[in-house]
Protein backbone atom coordinates (compact mmCIF):
# COMPACT_ATOMS: atom_id res chain seq x y z
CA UNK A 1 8.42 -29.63 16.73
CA UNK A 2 7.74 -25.83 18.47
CA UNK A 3 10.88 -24.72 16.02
CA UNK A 4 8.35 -25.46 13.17
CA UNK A 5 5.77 -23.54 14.76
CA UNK A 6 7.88 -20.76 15.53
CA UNK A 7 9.62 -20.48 12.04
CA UNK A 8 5.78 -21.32 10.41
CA UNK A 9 4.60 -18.14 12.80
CA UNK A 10 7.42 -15.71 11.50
CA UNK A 11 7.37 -16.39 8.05
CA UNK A 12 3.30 -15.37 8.34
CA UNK A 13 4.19 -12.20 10.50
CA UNK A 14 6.76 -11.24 7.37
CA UNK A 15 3.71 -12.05 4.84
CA UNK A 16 1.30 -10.00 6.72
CA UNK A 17 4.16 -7.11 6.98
CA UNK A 18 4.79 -7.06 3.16
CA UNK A 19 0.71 -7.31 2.69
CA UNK A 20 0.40 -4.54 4.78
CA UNK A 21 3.38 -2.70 2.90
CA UNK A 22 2.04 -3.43 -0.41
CA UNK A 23 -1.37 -1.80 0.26
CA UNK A 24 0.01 1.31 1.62
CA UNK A 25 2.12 1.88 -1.23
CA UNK A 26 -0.59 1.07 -3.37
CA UNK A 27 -3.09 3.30 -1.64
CA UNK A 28 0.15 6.29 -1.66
CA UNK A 29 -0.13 5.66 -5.63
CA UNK A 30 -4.01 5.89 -5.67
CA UNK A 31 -3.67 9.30 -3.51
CA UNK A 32 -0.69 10.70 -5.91
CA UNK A 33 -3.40 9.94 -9.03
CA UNK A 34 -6.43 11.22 -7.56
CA UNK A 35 -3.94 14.60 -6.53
CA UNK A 36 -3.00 14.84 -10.13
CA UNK A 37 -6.29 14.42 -11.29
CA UNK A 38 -7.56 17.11 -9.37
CA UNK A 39 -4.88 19.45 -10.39
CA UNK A 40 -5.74 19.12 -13.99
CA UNK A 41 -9.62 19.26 -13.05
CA UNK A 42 -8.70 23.10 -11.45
CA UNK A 43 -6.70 23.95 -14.43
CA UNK A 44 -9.84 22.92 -16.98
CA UNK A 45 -12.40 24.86 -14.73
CA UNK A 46 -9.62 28.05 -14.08
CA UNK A 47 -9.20 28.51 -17.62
């Protein structure tokens, strides 16, 4: 019965890890747009 348990506890600790992955590679993307934005932003108001 604690094998359960312990095999129930990883598989969550592996979820949470690949949560936690996915929402810094989403946020990374986010930062890469916002950078590009801004770049084009200075090249409008530089003209």
């Amino acid at each position: 019965m604690s094998g359960n348990f312990n095999s129930n506890n990883v598989e969550k600790d592996e979820f949470d890890m690949n949560t936690e992955d996915s929402d810094y590679e989403y946020l990374i993307i986010k930062l890469k747009e916002i950078k590009s934005n801004i770049a084009l932003l200075e090249k409008t108001i530089f003209k």
